[in-house]
C-alpha atoms as a PDB file:
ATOM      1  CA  UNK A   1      85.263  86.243  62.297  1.00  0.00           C
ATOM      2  CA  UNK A   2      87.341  83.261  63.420  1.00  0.00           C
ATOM      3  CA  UNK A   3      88.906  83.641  66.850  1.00  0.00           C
ATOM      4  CA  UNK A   4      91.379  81.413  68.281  1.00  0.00           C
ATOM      5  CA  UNK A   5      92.590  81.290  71.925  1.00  0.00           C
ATOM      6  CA  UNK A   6      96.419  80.179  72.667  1.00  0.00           C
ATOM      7  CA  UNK A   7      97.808  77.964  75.574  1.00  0.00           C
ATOM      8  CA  UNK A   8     101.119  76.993  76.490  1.00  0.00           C
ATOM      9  CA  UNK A   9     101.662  74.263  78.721  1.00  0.00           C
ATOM     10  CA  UNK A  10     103.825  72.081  80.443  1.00  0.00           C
ATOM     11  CA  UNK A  11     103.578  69.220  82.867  1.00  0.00           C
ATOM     12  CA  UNK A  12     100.117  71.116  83.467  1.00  0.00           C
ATOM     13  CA  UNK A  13      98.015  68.264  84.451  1.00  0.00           C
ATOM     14  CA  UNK A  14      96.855  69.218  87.751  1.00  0.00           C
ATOM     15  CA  UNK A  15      95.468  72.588  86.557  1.00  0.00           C
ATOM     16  CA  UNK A  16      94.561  72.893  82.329  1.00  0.00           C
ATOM     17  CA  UNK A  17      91.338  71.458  83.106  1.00  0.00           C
ATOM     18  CA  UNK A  18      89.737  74.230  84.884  1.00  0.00           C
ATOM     19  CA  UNK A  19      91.403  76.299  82.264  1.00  0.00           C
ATOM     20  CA  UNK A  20      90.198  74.793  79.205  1.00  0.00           C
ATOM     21  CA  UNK A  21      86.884  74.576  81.423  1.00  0.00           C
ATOM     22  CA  UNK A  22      86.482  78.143  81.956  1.00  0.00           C
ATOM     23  CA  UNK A  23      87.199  78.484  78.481  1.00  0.00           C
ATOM     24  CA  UNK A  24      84.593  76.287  77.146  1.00  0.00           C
ATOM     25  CA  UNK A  25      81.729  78.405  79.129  1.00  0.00           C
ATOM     26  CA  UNK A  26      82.924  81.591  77.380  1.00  0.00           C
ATOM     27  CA  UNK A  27      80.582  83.958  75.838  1.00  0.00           C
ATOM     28  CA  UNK A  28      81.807  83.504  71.987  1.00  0.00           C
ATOM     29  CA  UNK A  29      78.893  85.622  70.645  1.00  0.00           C
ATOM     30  CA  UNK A  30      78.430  83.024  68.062  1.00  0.00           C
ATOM     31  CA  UNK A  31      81.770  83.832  66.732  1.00  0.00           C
ATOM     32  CA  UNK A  32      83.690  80.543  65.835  1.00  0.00           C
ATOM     33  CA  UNK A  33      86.617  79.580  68.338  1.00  0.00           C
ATOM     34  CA  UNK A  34      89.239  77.179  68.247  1.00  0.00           C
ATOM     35  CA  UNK A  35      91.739  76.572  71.224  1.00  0.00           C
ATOM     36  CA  UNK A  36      94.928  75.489  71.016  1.00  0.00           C
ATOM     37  CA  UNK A  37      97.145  74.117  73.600  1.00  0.00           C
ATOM     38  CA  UNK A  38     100.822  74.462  72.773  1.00  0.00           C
ATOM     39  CA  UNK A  39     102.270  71.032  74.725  1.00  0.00           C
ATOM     40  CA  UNK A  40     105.963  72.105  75.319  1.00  0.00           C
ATOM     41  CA  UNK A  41     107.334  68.505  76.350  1.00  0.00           C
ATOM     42  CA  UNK A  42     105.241  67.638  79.012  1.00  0.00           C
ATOM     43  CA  UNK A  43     105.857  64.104  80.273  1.00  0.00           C
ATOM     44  CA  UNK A  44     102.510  63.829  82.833  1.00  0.00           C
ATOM     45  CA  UNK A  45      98.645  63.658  80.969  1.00  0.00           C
ATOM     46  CA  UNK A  46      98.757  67.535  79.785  1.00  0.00           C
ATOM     47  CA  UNK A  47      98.401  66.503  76.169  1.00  0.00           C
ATOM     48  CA  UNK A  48      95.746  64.015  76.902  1.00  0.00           C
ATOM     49  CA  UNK A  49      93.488  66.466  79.389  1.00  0.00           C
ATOM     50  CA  UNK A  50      93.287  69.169  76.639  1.00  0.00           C
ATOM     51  CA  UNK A  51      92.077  66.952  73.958  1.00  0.00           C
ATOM     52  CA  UNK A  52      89.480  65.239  76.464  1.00  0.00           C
ATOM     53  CA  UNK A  53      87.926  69.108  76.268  1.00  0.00           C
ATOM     54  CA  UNK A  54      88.311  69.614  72.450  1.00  0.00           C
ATOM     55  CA  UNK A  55      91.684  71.647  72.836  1.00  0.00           C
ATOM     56  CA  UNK A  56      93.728  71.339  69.535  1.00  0.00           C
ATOM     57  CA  UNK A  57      97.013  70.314  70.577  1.00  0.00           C
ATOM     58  CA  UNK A  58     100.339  70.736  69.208  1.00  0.00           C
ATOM     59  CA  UNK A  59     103.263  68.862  70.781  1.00  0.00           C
ATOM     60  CA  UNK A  60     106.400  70.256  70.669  1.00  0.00           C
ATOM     61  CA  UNK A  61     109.160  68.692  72.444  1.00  0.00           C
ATOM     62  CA  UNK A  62     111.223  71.900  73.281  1.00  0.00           C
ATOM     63  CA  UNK A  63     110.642  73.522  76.325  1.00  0.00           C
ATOM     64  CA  UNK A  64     110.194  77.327  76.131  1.00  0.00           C
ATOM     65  CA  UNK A  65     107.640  79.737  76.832  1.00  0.00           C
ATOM     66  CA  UNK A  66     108.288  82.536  74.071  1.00  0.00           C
ATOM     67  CA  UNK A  67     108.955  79.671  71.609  1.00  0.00           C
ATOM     68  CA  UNK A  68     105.656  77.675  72.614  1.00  0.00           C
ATOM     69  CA  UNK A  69     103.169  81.262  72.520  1.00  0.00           C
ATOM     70  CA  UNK A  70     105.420  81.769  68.608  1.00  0.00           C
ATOM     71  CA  UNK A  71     104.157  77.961  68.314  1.00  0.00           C
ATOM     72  CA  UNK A  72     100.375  78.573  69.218  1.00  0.00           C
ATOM     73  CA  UNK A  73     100.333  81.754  66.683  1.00  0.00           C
ATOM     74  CA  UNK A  74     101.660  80.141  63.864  1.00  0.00           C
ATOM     75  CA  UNK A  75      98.947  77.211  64.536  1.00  0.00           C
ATOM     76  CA  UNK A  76      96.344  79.851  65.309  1.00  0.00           C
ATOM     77  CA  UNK A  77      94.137  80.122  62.292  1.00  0.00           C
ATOM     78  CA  UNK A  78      91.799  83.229  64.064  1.00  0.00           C
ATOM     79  CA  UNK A  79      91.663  86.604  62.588  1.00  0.00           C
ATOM     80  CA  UNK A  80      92.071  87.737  66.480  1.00  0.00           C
ATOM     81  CA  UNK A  81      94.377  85.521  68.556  1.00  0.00           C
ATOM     82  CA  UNK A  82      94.224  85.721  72.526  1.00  0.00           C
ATOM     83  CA  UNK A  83      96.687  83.926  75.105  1.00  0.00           C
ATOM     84  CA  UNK A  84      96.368  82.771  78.813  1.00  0.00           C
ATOM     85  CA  UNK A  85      98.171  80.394  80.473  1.00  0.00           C
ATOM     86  CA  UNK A  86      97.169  76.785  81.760  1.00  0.00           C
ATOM     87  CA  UNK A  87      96.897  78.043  85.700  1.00  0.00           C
ATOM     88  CA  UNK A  88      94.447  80.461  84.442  1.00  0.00           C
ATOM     89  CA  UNK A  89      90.512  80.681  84.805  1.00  0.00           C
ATOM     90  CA  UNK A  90      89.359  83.330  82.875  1.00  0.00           C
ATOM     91  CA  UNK A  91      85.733  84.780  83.203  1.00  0.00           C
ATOM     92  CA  UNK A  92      82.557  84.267  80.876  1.00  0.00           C
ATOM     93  CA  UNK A  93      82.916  87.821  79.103  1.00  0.00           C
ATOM     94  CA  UNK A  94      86.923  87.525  78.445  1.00  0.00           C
ATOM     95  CA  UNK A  95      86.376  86.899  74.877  1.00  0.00           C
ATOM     96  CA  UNK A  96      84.758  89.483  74.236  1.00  0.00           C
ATOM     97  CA  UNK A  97      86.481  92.597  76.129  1.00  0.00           C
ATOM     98  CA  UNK A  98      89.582  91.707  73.533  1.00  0.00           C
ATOM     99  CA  UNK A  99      87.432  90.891  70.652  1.00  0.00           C
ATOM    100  CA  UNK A 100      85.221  94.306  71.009  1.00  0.00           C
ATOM    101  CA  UNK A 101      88.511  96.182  71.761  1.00  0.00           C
ATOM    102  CA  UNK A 102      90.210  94.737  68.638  1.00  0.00           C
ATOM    103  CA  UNK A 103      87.422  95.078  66.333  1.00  0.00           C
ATOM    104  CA  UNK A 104      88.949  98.490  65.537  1.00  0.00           C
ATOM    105  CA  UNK A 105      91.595  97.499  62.709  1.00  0.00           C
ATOM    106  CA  UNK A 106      93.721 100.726  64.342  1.00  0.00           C
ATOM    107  CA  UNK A 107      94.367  98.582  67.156  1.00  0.00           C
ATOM    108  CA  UNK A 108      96.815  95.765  66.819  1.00  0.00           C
ATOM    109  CA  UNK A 109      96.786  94.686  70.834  1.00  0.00           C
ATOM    110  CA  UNK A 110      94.954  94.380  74.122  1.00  0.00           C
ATOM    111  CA  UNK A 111      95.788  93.525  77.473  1.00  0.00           C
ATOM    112  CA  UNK A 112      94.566  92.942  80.679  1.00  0.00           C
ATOM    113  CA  UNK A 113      95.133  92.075  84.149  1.00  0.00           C
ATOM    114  CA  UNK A 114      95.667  89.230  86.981  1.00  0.00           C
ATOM    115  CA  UNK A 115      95.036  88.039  90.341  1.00  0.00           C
ATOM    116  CA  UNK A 116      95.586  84.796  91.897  1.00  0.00           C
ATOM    117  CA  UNK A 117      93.513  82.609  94.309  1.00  0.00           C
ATOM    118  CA  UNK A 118      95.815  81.739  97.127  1.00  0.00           C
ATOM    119  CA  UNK A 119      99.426  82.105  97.424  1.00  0.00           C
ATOM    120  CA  UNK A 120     101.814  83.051 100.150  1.00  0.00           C
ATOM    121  CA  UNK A 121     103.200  86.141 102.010  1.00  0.00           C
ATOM    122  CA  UNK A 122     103.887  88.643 100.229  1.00  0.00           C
ATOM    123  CA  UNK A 123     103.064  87.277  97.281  1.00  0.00           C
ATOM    124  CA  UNK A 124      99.222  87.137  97.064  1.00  0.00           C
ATOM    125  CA  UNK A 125      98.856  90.363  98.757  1.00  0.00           C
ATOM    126  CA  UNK A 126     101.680  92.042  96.316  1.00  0.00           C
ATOM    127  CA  UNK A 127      99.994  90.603  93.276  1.00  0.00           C
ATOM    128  CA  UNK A 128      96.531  91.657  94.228  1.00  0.00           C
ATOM    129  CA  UNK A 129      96.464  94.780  95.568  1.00  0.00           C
ATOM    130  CA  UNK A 130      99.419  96.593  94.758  1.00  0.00           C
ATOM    131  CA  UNK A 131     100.586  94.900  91.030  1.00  0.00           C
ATOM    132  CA  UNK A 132      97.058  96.240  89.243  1.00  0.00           C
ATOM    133  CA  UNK A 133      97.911  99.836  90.304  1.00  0.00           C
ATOM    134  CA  UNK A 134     101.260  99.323  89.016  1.00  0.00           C
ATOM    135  CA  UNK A 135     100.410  97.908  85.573  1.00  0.00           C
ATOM    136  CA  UNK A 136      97.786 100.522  85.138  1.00  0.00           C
ATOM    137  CA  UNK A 137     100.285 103.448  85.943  1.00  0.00           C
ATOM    138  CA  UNK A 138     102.837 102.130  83.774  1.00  0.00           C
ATOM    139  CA  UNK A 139     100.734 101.727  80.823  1.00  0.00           C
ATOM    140  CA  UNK A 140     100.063 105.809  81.552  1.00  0.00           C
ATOM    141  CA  UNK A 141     104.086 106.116  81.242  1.00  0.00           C
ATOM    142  CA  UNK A 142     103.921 104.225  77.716  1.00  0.00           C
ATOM    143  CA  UNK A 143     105.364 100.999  79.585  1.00  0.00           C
ATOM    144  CA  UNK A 144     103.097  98.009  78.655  1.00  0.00           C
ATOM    145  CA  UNK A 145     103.709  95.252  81.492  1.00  0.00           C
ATOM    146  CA  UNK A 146     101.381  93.133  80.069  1.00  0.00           C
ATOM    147  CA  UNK A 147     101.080  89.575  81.803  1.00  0.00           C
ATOM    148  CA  UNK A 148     101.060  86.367  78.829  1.00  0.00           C
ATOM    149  CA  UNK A 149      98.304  84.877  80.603  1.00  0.00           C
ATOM    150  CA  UNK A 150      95.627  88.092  79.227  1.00  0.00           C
ATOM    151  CA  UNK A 151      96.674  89.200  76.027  1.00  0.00           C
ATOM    152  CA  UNK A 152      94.985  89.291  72.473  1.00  0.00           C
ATOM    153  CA  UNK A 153      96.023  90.577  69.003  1.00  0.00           C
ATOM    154  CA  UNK A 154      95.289  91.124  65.489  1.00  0.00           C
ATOM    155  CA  UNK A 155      97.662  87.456  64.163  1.00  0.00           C
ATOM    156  CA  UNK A 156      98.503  89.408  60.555  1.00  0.00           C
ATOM    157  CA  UNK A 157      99.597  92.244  62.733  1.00  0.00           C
ATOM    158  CA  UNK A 158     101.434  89.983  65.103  1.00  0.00           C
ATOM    159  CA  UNK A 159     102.784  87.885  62.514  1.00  0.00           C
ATOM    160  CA  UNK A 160     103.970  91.176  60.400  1.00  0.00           C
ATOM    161  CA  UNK A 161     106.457  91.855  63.394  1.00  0.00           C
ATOM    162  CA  UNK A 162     107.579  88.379  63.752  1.00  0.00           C
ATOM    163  CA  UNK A 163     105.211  87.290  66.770  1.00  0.00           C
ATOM    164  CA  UNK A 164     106.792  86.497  70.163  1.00  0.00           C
ATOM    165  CA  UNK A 165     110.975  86.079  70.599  1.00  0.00           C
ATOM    166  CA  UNK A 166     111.141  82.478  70.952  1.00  0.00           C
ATOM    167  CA  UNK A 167     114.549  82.981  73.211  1.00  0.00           C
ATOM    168  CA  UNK A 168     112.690  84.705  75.542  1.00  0.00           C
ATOM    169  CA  UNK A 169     111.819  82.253  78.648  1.00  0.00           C
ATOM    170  CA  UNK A 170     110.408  85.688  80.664  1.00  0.00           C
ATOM    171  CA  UNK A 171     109.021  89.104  79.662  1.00  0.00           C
ATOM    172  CA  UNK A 172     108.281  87.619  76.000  1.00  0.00           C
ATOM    173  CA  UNK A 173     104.811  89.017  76.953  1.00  0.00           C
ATOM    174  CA  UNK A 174     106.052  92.507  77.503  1.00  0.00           C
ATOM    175  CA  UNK A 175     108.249  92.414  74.697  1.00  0.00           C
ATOM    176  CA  UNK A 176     105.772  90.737  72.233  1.00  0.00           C
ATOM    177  CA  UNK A 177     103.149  93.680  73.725  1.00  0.00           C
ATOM    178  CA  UNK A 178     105.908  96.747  73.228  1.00  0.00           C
ATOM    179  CA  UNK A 179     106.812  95.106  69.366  1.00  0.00           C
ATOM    180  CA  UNK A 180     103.119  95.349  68.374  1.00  0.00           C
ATOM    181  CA  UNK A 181     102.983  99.320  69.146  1.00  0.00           C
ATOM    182  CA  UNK A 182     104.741  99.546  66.017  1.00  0.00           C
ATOM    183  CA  UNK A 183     101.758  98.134  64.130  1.00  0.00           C
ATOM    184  CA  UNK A 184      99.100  99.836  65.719  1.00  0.00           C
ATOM    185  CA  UNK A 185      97.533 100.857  68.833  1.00  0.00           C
ATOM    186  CA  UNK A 186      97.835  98.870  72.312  1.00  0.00           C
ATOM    187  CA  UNK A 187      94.539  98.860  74.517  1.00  0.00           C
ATOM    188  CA  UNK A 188      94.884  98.644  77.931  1.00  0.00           C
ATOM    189  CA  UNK A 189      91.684  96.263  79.121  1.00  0.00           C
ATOM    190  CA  UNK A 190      91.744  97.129  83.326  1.00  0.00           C
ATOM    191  CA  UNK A 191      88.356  95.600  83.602  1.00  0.00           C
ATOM    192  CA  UNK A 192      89.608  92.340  82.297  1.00  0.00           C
ATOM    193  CA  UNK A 193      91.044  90.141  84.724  1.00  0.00           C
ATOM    194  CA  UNK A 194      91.908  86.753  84.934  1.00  0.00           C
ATOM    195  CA  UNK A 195      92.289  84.077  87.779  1.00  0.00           C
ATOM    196  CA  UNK A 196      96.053  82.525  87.875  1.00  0.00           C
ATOM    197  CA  UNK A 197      97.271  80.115  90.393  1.00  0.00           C
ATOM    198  CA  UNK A 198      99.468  81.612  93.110  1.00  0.00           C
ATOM    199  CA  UNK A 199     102.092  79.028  93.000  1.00  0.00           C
ATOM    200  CA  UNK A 200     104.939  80.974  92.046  1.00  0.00           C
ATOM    201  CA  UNK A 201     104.320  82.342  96.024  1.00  0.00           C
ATOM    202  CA  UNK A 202     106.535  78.753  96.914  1.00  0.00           C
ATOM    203  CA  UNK A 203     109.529  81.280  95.991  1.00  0.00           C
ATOM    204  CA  UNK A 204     108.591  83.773  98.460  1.00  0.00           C
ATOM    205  CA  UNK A 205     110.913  86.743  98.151  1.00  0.00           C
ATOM    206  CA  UNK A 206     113.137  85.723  95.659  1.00  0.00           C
ATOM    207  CA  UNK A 207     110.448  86.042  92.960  1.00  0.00           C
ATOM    208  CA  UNK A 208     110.275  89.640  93.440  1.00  0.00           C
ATOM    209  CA  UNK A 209     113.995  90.098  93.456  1.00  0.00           C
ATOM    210  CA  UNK A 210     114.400  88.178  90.539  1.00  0.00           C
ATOM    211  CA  UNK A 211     111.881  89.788  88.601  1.00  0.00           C
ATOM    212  CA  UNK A 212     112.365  93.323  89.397  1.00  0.00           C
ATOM    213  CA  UNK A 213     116.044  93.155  88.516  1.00  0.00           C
ATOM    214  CA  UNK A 214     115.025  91.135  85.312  1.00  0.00           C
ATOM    215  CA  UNK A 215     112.223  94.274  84.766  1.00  0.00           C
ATOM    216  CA  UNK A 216     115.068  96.585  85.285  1.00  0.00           C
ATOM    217  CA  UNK A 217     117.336  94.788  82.826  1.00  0.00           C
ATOM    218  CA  UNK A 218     114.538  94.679  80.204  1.00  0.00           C
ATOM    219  CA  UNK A 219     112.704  98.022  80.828  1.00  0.00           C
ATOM    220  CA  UNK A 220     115.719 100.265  81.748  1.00  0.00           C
ATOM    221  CA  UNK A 221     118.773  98.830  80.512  1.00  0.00           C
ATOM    222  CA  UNK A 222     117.593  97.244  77.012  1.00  0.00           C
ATOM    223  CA  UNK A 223     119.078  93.606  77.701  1.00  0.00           C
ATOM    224  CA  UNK A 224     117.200  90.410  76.720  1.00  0.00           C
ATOM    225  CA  UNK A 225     119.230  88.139  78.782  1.00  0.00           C
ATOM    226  CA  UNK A 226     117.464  87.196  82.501  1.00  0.00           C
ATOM    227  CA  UNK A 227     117.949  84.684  85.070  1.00  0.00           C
ATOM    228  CA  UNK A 228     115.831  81.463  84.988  1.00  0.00           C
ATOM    229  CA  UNK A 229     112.585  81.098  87.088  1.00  0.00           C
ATOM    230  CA  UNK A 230     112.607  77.712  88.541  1.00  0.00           C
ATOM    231  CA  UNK A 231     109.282  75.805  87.697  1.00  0.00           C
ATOM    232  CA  UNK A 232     106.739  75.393  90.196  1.00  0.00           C
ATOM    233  CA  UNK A 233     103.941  72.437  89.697  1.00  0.00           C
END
């Protein structure tokens, strides 16, 4: 069984390198593993760090995270596919928590959860302590808030519902997750978490405002349309 792993980036420089090398000490089982490293436009050495650690990278000029994740599935040639993000370390036995929990051709996804290392008031504390609780009730409530940086799917499944909305610059995670329910079962994965960066804590805040009402639009209110997270590098 082929397994690839999926990474969008952009201007990513300062971080994909402790990605791609937490990914390269990952228990594969003796499975076979590519990685590829969607490079959404970036104009720094993001392109050029990923290949120095084997990544296979795709350059896309346009910008976009549901478009680049829909860009690193079609590329993906694993009978699993699993995404993180390129401010994320992800532990030795990652791999195989979605690869054991997908074996089951009944299930179509898997998800997990997040922390960060640092950050700022409230955010680190709000992300650490109180969002797990959160993501694990919802998913009790049949409301998958599933996080892009610790997800992994069946790709004919995921490519039988179209993969991820490339429109979508937010949520195309939960959306993407909520989609593949209609192919098969979603597996919650509480046990697997991943290390992001806290930098989205430089909005302080706003970040929660933002993306509780954008949660609210999405969740409650069926709209698609959100307001723009500025980029922090």
């Amino acid at each position: 069984m082929k397994i690839s792993i999926v990474i969008p980036a952009f201007n990513e420089e300062k971080y994909i390198g402790r990605t791609l090398e937490s990914v390269n000490k990952l228990d594969t089982g003796g499975r076979e593993v590519e990685v590829v490293v969607v490079n959404g436009g970036s104009t720094d050495r993001t392109a050029e760090i990923a290949a120095s650690y084997g990544a296979k990278v795709v350059n896309e000029p346009h910008k976009g995270i549901g478009f680049a994740r829909q860009e690193g599935l079609k590329a993906a040639k694993g009978e699993i596919v699993v995404f993180t993000d390129a401010d994320t370390i992800v532990p030795s036995d990652w791999l195989t928590k979605h690869i054991n929990a997908l074996t089951n051709n009944d299930y179509s996804c898997s998800y997990g959860t997040y922390r960060v290392d640092k950050g700022n008031f409230p955010y680190f504390q709000i992300t650490n302590y109180i969002q797990p609780a959160i993501v694990a009730l919802a998913n009790r409530l049949g409301i998958f808030l599933a996080g892009g940086q610790n997800i992994g799917c069946r790709r004919e499944k995921a490519l039988k519902i179209g993969g991820f909305d490339e429109k979508l610059e937010q949520l195309e995670d939960a959306d993407f997750v909520r989609r593949m329910k209609t192919v098969g079962k979603v597996v919650f994965l509480p046990n697997c978490v991943v290390l992001s960066s806290g930098r989205r804590s430089k909005e302080g805040w706003r970040y929660f405002l933002r993306a509780g009402w954008s949660d609210f639009r999405f969740f409650i209110l069926g709209r698609r349309d959100f307001l723009k997270f500025p980029d922090f590098r």
